[in-house]
Protein backbone atom coordinates (compact mmCIF):
# COMPACT_ATOMS: atom_id res chain seq x y z
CA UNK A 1 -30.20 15.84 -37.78
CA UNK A 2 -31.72 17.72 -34.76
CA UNK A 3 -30.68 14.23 -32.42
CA UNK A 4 -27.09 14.49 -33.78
CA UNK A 5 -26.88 18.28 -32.60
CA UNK A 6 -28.64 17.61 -29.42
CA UNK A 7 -25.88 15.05 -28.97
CA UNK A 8 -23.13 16.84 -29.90
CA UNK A 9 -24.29 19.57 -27.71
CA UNK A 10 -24.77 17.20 -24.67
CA UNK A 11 -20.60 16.10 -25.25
CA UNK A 12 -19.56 19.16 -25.09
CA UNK A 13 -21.63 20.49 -21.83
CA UNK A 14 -21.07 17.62 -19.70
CA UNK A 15 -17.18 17.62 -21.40
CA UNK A 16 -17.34 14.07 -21.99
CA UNK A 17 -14.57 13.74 -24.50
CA UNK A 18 -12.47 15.46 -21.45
CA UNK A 19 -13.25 12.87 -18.89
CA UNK A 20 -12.96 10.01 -21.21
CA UNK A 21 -9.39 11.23 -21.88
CA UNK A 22 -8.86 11.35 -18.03
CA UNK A 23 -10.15 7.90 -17.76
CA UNK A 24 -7.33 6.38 -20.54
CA UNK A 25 -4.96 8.50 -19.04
CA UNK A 26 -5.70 6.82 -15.69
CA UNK A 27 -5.74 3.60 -16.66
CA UNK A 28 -2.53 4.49 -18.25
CA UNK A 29 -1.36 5.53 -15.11
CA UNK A 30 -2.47 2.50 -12.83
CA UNK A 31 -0.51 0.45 -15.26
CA UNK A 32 2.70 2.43 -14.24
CA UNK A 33 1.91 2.48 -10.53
CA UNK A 34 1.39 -1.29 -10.71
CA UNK A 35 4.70 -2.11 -12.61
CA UNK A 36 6.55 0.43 -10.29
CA UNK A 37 5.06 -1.22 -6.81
CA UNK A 38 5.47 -5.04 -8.55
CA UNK A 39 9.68 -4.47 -10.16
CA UNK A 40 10.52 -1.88 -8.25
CA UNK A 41 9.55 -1.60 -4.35
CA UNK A 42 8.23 -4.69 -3.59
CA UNK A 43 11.25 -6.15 -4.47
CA UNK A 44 12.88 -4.28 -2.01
CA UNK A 45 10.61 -5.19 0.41
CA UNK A 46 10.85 -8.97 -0.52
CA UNK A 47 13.83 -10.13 1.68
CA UNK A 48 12.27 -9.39 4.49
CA UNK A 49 9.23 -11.85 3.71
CA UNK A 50 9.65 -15.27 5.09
CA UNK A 51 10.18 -17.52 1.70
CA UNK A 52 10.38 -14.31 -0.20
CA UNK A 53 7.43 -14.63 -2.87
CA UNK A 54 5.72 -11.30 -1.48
CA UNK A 55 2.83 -12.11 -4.09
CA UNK A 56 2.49 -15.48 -2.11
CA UNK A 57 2.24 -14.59 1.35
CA UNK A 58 -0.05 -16.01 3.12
CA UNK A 59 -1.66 -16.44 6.40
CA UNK A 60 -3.61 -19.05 7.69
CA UNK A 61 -6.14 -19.38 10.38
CA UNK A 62 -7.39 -22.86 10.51
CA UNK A 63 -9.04 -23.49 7.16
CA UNK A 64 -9.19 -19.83 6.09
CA UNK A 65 -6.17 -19.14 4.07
CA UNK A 66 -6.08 -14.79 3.63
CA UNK A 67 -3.23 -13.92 0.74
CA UNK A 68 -1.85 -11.02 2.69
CA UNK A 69 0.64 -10.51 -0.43
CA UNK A 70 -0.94 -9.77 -2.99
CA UNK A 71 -3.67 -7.57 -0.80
CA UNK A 72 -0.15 -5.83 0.59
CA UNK A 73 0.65 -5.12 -2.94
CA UNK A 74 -2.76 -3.83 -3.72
CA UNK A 75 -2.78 -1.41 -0.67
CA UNK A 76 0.77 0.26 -2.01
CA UNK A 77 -0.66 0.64 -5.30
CA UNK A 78 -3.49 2.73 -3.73
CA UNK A 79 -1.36 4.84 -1.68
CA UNK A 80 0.83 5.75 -4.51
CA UNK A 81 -2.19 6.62 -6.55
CA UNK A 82 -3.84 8.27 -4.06
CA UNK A 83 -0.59 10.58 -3.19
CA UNK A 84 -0.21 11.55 -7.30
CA UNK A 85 -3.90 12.15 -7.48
CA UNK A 86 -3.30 14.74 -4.61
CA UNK A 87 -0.53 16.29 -5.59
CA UNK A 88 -1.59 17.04 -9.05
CA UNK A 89 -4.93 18.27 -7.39
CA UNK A 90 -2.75 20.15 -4.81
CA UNK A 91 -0.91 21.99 -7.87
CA UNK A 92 -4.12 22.23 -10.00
CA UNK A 93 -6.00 23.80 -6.80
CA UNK A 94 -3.10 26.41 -6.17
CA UNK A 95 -2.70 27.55 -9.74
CA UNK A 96 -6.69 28.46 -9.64
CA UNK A 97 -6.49 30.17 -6.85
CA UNK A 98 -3.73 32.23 -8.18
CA UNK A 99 -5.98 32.81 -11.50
CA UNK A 100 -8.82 34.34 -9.21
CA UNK A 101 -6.87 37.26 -7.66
């Protein structure tokens, strides 16, 4: 019984059940960056690429074929999360501050 406590007590002071919410919630959350950078901007984006299959673009030196397109897609996704990670910390940050005085 005294491992189970120990255990319990080692959750709660590190606040693992907290961070393993945050990681579902973030995975959660890539999925609806994703789906908003693959139906919704890139195909905005899309007439402007020659042949139009952004996913497909390509470019290639010699033998060394680099898929720009799907990288490209990759790079938004980042931004985006990025920008929401910020601005929730950016809110998060302020409200503290405003807690302390």
């Amino acid at each position: 019984m005294a491992i189970i406590k120990e255990f319990l007590e080692f959750i709660k002071e590190y606040k693992v059940i907290g961070l393993a919410v945050a990681v579902i919630i973030g995975l959660a959350a890539n999925s609806l960056v994703k789906s908003l950078v693959d139906n919704v901007i890139m195909p905005i984006i899309t007439p402007f690429i020659p042949g139009g299959a952004w996913k497909e673009a390509t470019v290639s030196l010699g033998p060394i074929v680099m898929k720009l397109g799907a990288f490209i897609g990759e790079v938004i996704n980042f931004i985006i999360i990025a920008f929401v990670v910020f601005m929730i910390a950016k809110i998060v940050l302020r409200e503290e501050k405003v807690a302390k005085k």
